[in-house]
N, C-alpha and C. Protein backbone atom coordinates (compact mmCIF):
# COMPACT_ATOMS: atom_id res chain seq x y z
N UNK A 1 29.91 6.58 60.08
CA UNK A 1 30.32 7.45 58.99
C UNK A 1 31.16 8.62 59.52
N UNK A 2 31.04 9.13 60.79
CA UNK A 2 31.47 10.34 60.84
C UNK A 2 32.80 9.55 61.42
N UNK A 3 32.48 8.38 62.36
CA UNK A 3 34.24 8.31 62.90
C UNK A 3 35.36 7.87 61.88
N UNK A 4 34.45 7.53 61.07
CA UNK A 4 35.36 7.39 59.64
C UNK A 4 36.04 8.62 58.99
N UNK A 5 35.51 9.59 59.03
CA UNK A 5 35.79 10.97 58.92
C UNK A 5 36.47 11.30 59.38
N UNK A 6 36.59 11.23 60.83
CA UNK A 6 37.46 11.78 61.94
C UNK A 6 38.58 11.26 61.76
N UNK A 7 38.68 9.73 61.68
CA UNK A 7 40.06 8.79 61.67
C UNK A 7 41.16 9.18 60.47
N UNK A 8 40.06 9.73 58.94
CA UNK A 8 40.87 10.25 57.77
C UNK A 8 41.37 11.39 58.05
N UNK A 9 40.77 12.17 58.58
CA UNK A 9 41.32 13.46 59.10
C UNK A 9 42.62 12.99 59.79
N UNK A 10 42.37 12.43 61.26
CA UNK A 10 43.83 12.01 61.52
C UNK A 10 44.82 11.41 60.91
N UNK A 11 44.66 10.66 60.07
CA UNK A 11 45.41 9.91 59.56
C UNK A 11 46.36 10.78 58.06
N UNK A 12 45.66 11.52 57.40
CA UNK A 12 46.20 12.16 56.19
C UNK A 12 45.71 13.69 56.68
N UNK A 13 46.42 14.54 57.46
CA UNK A 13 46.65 15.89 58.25
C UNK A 13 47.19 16.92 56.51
N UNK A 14 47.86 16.27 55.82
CA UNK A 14 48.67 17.17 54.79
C UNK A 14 47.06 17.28 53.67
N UNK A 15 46.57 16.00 53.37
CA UNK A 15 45.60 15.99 52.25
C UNK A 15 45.16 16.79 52.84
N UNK A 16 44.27 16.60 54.10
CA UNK A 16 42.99 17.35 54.52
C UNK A 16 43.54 19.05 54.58
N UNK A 17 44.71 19.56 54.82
CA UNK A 17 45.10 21.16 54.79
C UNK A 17 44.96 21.06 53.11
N UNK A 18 45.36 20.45 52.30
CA UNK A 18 45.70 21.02 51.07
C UNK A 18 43.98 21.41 50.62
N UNK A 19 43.45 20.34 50.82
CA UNK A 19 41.55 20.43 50.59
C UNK A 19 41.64 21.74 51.09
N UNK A 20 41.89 21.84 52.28
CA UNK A 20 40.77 23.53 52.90
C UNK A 20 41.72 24.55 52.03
N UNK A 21 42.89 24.45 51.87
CA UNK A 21 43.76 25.75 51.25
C UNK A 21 42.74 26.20 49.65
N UNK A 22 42.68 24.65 49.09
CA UNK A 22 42.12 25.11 47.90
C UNK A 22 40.37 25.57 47.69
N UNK A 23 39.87 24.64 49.08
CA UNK A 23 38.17 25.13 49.20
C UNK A 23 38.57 27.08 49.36
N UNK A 24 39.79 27.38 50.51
CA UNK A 24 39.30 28.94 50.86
C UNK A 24 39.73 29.48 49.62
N UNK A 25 40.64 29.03 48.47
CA UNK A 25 41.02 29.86 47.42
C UNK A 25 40.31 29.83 46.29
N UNK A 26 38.94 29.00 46.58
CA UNK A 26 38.06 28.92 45.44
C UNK A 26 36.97 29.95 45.88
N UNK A 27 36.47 29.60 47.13
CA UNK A 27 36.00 30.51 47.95
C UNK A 27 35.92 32.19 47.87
N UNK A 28 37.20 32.55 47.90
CA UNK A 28 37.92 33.73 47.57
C UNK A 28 37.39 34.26 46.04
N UNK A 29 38.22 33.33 45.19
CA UNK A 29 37.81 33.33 44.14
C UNK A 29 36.18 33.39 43.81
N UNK A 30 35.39 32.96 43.70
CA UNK A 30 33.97 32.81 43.78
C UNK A 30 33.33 34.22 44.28
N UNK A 31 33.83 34.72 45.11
CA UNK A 31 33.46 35.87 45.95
C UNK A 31 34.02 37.34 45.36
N UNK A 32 35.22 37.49 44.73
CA UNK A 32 35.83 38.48 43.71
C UNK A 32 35.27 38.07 42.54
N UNK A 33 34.72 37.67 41.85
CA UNK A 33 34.07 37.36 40.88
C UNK A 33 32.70 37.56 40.74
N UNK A 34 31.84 37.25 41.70
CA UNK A 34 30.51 37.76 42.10
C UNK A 34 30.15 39.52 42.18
N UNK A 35 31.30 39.67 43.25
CA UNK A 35 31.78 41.30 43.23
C UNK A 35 31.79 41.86 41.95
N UNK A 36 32.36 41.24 41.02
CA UNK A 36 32.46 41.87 40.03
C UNK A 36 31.69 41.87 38.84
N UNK A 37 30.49 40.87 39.01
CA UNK A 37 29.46 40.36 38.45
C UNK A 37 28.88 41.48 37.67
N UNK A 38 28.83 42.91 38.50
CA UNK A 38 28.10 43.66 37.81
C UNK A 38 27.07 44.77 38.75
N UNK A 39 26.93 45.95 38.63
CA UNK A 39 26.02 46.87 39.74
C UNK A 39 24.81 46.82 39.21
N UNK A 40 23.68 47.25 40.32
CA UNK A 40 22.24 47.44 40.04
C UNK A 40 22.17 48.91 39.67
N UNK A 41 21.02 48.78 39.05
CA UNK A 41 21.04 49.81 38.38
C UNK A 41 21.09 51.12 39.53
N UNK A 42 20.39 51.03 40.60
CA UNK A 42 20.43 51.70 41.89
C UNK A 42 21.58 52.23 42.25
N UNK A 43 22.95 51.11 41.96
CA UNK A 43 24.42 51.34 42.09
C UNK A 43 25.15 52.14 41.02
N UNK A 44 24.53 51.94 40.29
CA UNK A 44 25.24 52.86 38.68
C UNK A 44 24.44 53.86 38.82
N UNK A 45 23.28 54.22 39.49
CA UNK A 45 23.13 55.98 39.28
C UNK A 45 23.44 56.56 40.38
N UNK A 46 23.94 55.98 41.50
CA UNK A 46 24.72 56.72 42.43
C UNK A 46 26.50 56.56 41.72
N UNK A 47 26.72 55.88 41.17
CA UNK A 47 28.02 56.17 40.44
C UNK A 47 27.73 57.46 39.63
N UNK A 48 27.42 57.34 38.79
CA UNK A 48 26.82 58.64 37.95
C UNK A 48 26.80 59.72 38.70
N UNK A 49 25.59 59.89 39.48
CA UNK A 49 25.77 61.06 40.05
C UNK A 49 26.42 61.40 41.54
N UNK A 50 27.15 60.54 41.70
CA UNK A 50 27.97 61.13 43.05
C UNK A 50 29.43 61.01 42.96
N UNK A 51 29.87 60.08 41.77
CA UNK A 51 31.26 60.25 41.61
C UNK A 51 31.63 60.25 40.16
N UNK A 52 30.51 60.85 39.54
CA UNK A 52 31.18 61.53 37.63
C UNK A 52 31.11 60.09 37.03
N UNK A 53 30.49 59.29 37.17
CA UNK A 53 30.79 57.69 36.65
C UNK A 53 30.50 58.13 34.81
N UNK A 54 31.22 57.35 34.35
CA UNK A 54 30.82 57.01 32.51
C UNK A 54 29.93 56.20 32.21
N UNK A 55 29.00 56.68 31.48
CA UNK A 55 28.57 55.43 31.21
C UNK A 55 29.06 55.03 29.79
N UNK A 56 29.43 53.69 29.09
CA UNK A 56 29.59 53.26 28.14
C UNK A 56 28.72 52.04 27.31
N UNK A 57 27.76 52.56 26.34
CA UNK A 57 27.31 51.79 25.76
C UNK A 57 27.65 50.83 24.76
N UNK A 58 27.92 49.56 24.85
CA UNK A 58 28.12 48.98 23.60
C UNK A 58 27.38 48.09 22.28
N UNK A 59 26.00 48.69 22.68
CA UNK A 59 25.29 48.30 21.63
C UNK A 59 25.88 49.25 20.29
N UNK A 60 25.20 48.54 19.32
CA UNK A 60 25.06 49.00 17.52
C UNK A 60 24.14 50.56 17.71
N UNK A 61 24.47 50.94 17.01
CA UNK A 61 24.46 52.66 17.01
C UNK A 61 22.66 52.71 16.76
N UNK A 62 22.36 51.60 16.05
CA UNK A 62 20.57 52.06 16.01
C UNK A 62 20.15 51.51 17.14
N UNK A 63 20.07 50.65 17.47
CA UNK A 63 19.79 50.42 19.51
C UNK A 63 20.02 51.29 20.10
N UNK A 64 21.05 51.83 20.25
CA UNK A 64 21.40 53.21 21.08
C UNK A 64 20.69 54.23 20.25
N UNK A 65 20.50 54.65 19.67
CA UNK A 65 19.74 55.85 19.14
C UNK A 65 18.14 55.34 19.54
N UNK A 66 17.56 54.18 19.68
CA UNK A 66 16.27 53.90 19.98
C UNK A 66 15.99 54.34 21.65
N UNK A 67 16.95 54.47 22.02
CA UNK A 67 16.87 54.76 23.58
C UNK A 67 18.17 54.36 24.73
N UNK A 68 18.89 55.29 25.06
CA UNK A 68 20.23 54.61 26.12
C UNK A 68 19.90 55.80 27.22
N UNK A 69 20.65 55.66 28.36
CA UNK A 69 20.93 56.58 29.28
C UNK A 69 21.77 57.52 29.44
N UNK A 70 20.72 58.76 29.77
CA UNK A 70 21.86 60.40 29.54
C UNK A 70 23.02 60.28 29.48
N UNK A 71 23.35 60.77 28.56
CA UNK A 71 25.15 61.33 28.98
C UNK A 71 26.04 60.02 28.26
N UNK A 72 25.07 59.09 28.13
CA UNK A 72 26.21 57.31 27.84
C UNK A 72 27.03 57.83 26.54
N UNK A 73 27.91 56.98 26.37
CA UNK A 73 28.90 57.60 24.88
C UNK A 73 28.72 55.93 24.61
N UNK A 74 28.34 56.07 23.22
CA UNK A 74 28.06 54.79 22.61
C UNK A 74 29.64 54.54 21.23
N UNK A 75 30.22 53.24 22.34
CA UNK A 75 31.02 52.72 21.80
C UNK A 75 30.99 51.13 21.54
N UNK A 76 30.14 50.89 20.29
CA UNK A 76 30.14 49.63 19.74
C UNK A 76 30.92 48.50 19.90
N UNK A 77 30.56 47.08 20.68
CA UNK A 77 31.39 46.23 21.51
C UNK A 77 32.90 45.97 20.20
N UNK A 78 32.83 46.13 18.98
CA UNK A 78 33.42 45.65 18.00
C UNK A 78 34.49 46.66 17.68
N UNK A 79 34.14 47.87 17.66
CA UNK A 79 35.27 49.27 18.06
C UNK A 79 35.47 49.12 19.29
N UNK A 80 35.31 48.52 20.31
CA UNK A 80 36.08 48.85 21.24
C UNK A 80 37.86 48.73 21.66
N UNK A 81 38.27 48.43 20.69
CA UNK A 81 39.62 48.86 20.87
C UNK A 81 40.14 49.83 20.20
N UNK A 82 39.72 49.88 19.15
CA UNK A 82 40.18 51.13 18.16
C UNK A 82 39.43 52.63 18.95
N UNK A 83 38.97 52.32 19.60
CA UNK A 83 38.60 53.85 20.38
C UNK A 83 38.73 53.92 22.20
N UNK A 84 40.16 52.79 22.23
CA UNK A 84 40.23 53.33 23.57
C UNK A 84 40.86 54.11 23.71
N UNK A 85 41.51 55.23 22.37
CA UNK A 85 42.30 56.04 23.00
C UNK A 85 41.26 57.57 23.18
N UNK A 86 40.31 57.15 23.16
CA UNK A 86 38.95 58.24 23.17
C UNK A 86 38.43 58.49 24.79
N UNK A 87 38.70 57.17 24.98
CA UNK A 87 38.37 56.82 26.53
C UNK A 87 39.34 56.97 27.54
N UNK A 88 40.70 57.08 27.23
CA UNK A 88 41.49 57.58 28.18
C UNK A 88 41.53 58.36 29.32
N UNK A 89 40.48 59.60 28.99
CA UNK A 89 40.58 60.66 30.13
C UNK A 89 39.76 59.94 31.46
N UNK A 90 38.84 59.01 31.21
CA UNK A 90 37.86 58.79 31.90
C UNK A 90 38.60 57.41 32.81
N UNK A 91 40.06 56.86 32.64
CA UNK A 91 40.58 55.95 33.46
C UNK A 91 40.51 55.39 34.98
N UNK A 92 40.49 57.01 35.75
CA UNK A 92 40.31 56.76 37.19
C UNK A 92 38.65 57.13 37.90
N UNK A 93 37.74 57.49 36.83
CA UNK A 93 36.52 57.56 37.13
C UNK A 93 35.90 56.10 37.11
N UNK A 94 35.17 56.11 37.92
CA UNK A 94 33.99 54.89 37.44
C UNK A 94 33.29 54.90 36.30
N UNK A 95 33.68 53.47 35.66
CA UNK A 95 32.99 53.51 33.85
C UNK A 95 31.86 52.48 34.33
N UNK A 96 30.76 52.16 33.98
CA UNK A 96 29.96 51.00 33.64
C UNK A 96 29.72 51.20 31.92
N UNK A 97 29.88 49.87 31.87
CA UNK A 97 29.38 49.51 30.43
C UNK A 97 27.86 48.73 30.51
N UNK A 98 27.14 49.15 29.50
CA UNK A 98 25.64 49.07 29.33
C UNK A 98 25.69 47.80 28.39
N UNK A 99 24.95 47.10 28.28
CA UNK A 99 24.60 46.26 26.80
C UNK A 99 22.94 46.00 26.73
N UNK A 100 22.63 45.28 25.90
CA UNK A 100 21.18 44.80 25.37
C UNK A 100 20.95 44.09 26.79
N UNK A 101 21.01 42.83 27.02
CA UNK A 101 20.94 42.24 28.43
C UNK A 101 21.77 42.12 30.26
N UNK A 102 22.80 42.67 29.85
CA UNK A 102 23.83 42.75 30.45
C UNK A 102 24.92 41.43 30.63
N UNK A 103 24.48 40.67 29.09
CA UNK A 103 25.41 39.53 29.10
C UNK A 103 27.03 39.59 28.20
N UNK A 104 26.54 40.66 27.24
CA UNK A 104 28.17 40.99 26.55
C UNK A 104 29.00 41.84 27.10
N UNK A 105 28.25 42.78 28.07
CA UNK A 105 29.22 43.77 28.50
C UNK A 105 30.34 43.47 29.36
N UNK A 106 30.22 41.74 29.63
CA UNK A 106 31.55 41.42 30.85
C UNK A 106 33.30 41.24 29.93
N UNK A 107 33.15 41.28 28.38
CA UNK A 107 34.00 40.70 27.47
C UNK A 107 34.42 42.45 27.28
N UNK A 108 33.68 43.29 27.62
CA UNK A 108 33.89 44.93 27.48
C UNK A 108 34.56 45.29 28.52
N UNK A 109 34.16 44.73 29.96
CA UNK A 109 34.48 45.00 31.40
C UNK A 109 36.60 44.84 31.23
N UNK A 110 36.25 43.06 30.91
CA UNK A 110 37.88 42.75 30.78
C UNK A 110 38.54 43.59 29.89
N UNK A 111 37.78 43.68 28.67
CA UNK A 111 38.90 44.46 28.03
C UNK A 111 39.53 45.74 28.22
N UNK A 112 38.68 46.39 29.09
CA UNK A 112 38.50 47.78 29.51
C UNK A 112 39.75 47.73 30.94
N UNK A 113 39.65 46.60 31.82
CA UNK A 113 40.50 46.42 32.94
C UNK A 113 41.95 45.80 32.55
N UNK A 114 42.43 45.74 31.30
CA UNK A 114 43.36 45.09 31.22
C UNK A 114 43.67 45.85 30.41
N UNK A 115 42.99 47.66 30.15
CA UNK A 115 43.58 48.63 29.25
C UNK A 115 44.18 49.62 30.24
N UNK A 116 43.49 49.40 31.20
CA UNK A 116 44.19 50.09 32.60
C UNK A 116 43.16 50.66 33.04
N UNK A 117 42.20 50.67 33.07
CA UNK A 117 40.68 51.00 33.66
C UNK A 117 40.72 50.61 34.85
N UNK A 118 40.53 51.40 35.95
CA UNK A 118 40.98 51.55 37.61
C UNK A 118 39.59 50.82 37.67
N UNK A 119 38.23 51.64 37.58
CA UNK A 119 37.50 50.82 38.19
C UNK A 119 35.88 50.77 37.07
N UNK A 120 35.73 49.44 36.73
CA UNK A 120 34.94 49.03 35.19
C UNK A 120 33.88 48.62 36.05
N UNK A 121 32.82 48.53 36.00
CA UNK A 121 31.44 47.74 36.04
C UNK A 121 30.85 47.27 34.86
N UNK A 122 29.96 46.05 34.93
CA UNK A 122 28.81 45.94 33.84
C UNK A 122 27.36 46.46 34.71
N UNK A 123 26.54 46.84 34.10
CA UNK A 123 25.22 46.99 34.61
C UNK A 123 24.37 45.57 34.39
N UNK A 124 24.01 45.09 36.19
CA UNK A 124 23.55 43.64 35.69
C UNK A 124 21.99 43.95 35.10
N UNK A 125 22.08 43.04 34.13
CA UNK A 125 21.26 43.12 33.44
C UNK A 125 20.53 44.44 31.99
N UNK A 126 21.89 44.96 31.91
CA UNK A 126 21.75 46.07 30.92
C UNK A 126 20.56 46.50 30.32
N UNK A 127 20.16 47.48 29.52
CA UNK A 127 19.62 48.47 29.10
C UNK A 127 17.66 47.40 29.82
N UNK A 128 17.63 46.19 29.30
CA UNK A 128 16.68 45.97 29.45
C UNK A 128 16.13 46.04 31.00
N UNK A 129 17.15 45.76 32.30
CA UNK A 129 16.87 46.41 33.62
C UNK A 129 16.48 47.55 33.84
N UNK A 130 17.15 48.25 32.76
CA UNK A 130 17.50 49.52 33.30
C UNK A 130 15.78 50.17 32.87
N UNK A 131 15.10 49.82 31.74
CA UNK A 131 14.07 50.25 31.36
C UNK A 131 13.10 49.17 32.56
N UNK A 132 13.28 48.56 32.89
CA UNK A 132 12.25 47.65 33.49
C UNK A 132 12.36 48.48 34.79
N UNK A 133 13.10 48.71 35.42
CA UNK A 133 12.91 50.18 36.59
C UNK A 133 12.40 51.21 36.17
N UNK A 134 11.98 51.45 35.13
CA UNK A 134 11.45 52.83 34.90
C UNK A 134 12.57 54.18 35.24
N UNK A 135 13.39 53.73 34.19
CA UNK A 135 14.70 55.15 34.41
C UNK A 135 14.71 55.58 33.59
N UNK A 136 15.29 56.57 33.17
CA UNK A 136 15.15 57.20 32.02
C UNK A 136 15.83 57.05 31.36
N UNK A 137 15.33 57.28 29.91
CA UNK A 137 15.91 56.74 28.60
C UNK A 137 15.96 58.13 27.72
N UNK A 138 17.09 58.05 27.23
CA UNK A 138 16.91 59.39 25.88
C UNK A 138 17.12 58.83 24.96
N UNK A 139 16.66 59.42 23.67
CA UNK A 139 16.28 59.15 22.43
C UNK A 139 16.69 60.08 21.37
N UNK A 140 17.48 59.64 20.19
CA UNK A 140 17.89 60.88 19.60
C UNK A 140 18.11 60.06 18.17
């Protein structure tokens, strides 16, 4: 089996480069994507408090009033375009966006990076991580 391997290798030199070009560019790919998967909550409160990070909530306004994290500005995943010109100032700061699980906020992430948002996070696993660490929640 393997000298069979070896012999294809010699024999088709162009197939076997094109295979590895596209394994390392999936690779690549796979790996910027993971990256961007989303911070722990550990990572979003050192954003917060060491480099001014935003937080952005996009739950429905009575979820967020039941409990979100200090300071978050709750912008509903469904307004989120009609109020990015609200969000402007906050472009070159670190934003994370919050959600119920941290599964809608990646459709917030893109839209937010393709408004010109330097640098977007989701929080993996949104609001419900974030309470399952025992962080704090305000209520209003």
């Amino acid at each position: 089996m393997i000298d069979q391997l070896f012999e294809f290798v010699e024999n088709h030199p162009l197939l076997v480069s094109a295979f590895l070009v596209v394994l390392l560019a999936w690779l690549a790919f796979e790996a910027k994507r993971s990256g961007a998967s989303g911070v722990s909550t550990s990572e979003a409160t050192t954003l917060i408090n060491r480099e001014d990070g935003v937080v952005i909530d996009i739950r429905e306004s009575p979820e967020f009033k039941a409990g979100h994290i200090a300071g978050a500005k709750n912008v509903p995943q469904a307004r989120l375009k009609e109020r990015l010109t609200q969000l402007e100032k906050h472009k070159d700061k670190p934003v994370i966006v919050v959600c119920k699980q941290g599964q809608a906020a990646a459709a917030a992430v893109t839209e937010l990076t393709q408004a010109g948002f330097s640098r977007v996070y989701k929080l993996k696993g949104g609001m419900a991580q974030w309470q399952a660490d025992s962080l704090p929640v305000v209520k209003r």
